[in-house]
C-alpha atoms as a PDB file:
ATOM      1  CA  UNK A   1     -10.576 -26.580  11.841  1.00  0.00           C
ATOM      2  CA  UNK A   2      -8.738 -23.237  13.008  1.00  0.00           C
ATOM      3  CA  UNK A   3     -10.979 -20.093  11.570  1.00  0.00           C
ATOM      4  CA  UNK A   4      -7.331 -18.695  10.787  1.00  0.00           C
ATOM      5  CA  UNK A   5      -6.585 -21.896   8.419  1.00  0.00           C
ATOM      6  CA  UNK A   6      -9.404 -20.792   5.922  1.00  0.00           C
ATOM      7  CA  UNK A   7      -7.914 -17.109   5.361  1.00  0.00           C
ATOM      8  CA  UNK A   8      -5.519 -16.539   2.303  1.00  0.00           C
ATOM      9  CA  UNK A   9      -1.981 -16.349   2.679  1.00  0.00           C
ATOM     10  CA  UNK A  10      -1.783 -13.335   0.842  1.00  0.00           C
ATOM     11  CA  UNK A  11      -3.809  -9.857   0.821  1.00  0.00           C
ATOM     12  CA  UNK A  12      -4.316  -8.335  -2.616  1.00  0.00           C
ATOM     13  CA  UNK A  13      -3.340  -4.648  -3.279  1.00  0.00           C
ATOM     14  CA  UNK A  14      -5.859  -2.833  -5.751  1.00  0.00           C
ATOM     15  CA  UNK A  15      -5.230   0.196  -7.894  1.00  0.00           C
ATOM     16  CA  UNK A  16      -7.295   1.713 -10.744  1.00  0.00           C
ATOM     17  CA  UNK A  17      -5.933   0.524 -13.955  1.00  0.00           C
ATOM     18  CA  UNK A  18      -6.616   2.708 -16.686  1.00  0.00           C
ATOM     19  CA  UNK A  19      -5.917   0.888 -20.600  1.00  0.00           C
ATOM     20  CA  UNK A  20      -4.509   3.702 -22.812  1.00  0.00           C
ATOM     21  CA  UNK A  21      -6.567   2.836 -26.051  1.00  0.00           C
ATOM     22  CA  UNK A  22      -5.790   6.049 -27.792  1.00  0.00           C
ATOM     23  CA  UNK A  23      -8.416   7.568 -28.112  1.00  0.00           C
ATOM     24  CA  UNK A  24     -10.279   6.540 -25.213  1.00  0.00           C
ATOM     25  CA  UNK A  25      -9.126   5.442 -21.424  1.00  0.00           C
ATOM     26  CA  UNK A  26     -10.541   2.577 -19.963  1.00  0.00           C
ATOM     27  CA  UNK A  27     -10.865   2.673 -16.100  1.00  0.00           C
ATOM     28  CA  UNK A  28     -11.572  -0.240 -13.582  1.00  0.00           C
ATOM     29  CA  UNK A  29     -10.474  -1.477 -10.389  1.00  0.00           C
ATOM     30  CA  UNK A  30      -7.858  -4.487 -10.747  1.00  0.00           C
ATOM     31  CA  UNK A  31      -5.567  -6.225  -8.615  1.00  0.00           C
ATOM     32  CA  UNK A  32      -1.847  -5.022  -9.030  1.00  0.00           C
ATOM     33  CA  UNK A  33      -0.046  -6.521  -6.336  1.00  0.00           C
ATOM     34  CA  UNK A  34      -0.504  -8.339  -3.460  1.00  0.00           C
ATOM     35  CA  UNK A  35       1.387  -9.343   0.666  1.00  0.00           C
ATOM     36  CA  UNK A  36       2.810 -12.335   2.059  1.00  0.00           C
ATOM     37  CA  UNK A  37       0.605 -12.842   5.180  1.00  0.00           C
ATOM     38  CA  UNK A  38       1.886 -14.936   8.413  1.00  0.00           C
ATOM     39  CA  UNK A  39       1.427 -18.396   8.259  1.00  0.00           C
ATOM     40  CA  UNK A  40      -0.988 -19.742  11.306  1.00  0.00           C
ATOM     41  CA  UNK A  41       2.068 -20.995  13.075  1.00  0.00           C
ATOM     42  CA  UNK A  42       3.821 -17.620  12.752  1.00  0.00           C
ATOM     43  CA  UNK A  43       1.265 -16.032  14.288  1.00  0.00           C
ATOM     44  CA  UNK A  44       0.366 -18.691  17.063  1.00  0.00           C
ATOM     45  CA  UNK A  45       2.195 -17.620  20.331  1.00  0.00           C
ATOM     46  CA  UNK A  46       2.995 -14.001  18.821  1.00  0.00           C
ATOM     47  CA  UNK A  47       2.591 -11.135  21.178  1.00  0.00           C
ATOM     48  CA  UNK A  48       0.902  -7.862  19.710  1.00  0.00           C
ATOM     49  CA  UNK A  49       0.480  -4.479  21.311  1.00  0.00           C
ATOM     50  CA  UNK A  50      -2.759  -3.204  21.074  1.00  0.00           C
ATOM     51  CA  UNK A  51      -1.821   0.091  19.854  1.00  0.00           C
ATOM     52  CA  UNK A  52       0.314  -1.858  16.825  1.00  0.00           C
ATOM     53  CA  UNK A  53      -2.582  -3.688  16.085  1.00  0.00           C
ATOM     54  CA  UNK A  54      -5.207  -0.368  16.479  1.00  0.00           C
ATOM     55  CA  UNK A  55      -2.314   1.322  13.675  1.00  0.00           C
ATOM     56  CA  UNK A  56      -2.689  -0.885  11.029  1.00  0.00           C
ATOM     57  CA  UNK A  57      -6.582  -0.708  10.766  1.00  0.00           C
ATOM     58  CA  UNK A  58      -7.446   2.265   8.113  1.00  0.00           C
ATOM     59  CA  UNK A  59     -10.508   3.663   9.479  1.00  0.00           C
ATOM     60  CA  UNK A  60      -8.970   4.574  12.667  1.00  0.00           C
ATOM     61  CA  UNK A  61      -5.987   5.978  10.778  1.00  0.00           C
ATOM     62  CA  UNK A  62      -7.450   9.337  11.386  1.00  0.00           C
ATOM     63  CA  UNK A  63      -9.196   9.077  15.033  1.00  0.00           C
ATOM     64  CA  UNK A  64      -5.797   7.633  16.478  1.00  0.00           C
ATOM     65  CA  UNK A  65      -3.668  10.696  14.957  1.00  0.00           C
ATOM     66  CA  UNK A  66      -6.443  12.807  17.027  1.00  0.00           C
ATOM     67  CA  UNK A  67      -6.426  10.841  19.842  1.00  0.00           C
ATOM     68  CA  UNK A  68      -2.312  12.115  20.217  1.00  0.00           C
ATOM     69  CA  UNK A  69      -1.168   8.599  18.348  1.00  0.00           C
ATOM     70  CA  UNK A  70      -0.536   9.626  15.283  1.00  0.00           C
ATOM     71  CA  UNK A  71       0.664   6.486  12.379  1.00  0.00           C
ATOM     72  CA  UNK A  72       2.940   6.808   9.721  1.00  0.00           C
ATOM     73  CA  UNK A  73       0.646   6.836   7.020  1.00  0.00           C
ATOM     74  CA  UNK A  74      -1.418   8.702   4.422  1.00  0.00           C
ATOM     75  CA  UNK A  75      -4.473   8.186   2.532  1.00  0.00           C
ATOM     76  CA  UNK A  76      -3.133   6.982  -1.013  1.00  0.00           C
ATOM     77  CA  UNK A  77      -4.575   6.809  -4.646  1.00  0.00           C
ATOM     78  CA  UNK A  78      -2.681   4.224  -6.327  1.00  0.00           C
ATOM     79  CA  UNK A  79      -3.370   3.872 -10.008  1.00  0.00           C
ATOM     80  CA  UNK A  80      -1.415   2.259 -13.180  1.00  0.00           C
ATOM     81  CA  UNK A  81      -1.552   3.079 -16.750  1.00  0.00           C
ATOM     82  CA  UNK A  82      -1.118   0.721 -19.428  1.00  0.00           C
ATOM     83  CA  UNK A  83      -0.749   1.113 -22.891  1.00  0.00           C
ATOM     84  CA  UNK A  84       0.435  -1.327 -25.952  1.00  0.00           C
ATOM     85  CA  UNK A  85       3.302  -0.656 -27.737  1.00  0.00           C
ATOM     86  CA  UNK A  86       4.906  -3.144 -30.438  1.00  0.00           C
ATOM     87  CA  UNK A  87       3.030  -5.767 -28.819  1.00  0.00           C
ATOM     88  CA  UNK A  88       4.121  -5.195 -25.431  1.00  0.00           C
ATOM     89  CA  UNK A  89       2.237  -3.958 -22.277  1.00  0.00           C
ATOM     90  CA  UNK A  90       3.959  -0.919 -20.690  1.00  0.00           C
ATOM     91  CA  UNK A  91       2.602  -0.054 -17.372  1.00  0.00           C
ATOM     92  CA  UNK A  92       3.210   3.459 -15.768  1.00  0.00           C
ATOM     93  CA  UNK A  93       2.623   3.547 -11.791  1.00  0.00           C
ATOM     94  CA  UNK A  94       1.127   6.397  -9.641  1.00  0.00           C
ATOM     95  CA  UNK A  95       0.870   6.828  -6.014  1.00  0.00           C
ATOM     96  CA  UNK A  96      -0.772  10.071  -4.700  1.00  0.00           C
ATOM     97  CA  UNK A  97      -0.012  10.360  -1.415  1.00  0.00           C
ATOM     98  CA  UNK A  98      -2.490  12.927   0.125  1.00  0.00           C
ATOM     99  CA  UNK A  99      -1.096  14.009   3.840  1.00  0.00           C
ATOM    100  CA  UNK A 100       0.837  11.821   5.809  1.00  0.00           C
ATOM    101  CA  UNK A 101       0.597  13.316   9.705  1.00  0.00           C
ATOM    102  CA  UNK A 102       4.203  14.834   9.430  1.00  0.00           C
ATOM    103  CA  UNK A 103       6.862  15.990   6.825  1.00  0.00           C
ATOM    104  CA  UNK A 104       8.748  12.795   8.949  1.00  0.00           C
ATOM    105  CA  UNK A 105       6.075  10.403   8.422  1.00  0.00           C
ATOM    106  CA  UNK A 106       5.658  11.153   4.173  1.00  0.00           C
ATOM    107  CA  UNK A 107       9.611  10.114   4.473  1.00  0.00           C
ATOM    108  CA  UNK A 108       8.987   6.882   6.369  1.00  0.00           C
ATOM    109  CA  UNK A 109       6.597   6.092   3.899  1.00  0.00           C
ATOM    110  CA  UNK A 110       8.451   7.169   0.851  1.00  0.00           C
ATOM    111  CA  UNK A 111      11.479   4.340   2.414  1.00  0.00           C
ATOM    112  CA  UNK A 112       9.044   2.068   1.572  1.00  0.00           C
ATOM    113  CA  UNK A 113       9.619   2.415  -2.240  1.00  0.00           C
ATOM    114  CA  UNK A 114      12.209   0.072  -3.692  1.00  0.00           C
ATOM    115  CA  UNK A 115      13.459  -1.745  -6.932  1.00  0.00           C
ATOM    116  CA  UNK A 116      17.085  -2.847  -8.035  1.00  0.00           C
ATOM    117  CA  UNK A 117      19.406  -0.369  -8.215  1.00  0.00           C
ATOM    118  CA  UNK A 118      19.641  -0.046 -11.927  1.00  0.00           C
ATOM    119  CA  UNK A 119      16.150   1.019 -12.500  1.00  0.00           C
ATOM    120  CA  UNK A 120      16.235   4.065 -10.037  1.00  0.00           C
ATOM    121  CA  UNK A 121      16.349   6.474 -13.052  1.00  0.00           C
ATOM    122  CA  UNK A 122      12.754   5.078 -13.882  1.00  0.00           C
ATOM    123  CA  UNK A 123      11.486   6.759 -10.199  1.00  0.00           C
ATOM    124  CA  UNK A 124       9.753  10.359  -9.955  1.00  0.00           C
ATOM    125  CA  UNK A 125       9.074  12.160  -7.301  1.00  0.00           C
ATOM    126  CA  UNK A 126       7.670  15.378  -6.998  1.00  0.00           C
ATOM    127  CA  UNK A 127       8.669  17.589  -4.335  1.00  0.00           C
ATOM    128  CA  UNK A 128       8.791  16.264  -1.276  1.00  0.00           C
ATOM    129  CA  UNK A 129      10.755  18.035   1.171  1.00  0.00           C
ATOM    130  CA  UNK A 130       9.278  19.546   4.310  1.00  0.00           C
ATOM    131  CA  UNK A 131       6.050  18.402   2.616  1.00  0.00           C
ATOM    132  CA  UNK A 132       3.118  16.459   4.012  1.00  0.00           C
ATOM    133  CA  UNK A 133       2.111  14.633   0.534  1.00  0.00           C
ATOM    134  CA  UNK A 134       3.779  14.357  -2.732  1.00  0.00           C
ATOM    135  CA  UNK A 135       3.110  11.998  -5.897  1.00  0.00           C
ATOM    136  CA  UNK A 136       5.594   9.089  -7.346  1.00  0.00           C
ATOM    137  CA  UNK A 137       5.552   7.609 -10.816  1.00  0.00           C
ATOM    138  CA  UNK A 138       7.436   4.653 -11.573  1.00  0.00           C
ATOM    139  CA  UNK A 139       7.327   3.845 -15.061  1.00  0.00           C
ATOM    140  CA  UNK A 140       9.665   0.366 -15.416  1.00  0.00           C
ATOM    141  CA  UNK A 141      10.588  -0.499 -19.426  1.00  0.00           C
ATOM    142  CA  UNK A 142      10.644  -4.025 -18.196  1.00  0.00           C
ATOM    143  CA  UNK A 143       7.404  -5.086 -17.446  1.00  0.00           C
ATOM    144  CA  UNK A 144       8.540  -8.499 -15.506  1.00  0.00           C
ATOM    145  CA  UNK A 145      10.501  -6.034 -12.839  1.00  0.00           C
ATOM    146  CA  UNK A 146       9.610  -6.823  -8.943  1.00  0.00           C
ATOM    147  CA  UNK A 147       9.706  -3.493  -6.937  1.00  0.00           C
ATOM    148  CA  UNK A 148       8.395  -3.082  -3.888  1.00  0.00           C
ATOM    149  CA  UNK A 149       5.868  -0.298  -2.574  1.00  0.00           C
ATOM    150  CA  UNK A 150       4.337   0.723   1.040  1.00  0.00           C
ATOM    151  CA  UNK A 151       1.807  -1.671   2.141  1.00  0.00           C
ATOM    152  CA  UNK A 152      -1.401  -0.875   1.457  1.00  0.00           C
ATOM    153  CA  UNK A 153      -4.963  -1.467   3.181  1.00  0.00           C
ATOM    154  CA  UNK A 154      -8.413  -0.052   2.010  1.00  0.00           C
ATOM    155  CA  UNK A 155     -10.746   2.133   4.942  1.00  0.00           C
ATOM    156  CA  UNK A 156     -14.728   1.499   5.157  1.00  0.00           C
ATOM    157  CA  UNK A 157     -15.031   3.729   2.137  1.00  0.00           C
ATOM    158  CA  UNK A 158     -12.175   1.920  -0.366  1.00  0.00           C
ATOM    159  CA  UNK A 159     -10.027   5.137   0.280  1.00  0.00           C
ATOM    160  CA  UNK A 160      -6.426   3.875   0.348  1.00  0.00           C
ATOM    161  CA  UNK A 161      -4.209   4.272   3.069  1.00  0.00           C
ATOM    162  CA  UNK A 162      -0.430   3.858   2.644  1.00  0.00           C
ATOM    163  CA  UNK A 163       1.465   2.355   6.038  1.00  0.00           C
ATOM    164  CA  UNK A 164       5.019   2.957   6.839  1.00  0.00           C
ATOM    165  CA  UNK A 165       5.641  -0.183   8.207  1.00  0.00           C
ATOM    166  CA  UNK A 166       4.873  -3.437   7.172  1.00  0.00           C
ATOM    167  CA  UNK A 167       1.940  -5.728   7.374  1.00  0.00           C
ATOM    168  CA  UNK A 168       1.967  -9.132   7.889  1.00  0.00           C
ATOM    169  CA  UNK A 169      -1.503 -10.130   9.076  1.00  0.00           C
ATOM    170  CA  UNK A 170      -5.003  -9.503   7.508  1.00  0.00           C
ATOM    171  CA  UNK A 171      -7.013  -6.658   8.541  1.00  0.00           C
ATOM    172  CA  UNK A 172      -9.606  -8.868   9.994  1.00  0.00           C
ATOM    173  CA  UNK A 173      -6.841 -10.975  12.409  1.00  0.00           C
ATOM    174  CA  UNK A 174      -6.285  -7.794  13.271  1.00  0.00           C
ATOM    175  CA  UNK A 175      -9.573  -6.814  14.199  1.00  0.00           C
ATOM    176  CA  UNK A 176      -9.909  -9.691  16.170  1.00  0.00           C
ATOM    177  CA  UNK A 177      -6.567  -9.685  18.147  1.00  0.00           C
ATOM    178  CA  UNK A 178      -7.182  -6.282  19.906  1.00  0.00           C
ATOM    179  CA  UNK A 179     -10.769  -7.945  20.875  1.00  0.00           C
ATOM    180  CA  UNK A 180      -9.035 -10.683  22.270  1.00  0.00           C
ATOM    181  CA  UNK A 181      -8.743 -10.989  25.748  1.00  0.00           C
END
């Protein structure tokens, strides 16, 4: 059996939900999305530059942008807040995006936002221009609506880190791709 062959086929995105109960907020950590990963076949035969495969791991997010490499991405706080109403759960999404590496990069990131074209009134976002960081609400009245958001991957200290590009392989293949020979 193929170590590959045992990994899930899709990642799970986490944000802090917090339940509107009125008078009180409940806060924990909950799964709110998730990635299609590659198949083993997709991936078998693939070629991968190192420094694509260095990118997408978060903790180096910050060393590589030193280093004169700098990724389009941004540490992220990604949160949703849901309250009932007539029996209905209405959800309220929030991405902080802290400093992407240039005004550039925050737009190659904020691409990376999309729903069907008649819910872009429900979209918010703060002032962005010639800015480094910015925040977006979505706040959807239907709560079966599939939009799409940056991908996502948590650093060594579950800080999130917004990509502006798209990930198709688990952290960990990539980890052990650039160690391949």
């Amino acid at each position: 059996m193929n170590w590959y062959s045992i990994l899930p086929t899709k990642d799970t995105i986490f944000a802090i939900a917090k339940y509107d109960k009125g008078k009180t907020i409940m806060s924990q950590r909950q799964d709110m999305g998730w990635e299609q990963m590659l198949s083993l076949d997709a991936i078998s035969g693939r070629k991968f530059r190192v420094i694509d495969l260095l990118s997408r791991l978060p903790d180096l997010f910050h060393d590589l942008s030193r280093y004169g490499n700098p990724v389009p991405a941004s540490r992220l706080s990604f949160e949703v807040i849901i309250r009932q109403k007539d029996n209905r759960s209405l959800k309220r999404y929030h991405w902080r995006i802290h400093g992407a590496p240039t005004p550039e990069h925050l737009l190659m990131i904020l691409e990376r936002f999309k729903s069907p074209a008649s819910y872009y009134n429900c979209w918010n976002c703060s002032d962005y221009e010639g800015q480094m960081g910015c925040v977006i609400a979505f706040d959807p009245a239907d709560a079966a609506l599939h939009f799409q958001y940056p991908s996502i991957r948590e650093n060594i200290n579950n800080e999130q880190v917004a990509l502006a590009f798209d990930v198709d392989t688990l952290e960990v293949v990539d980890a052990y791709l650039v160690g391949m020979p």
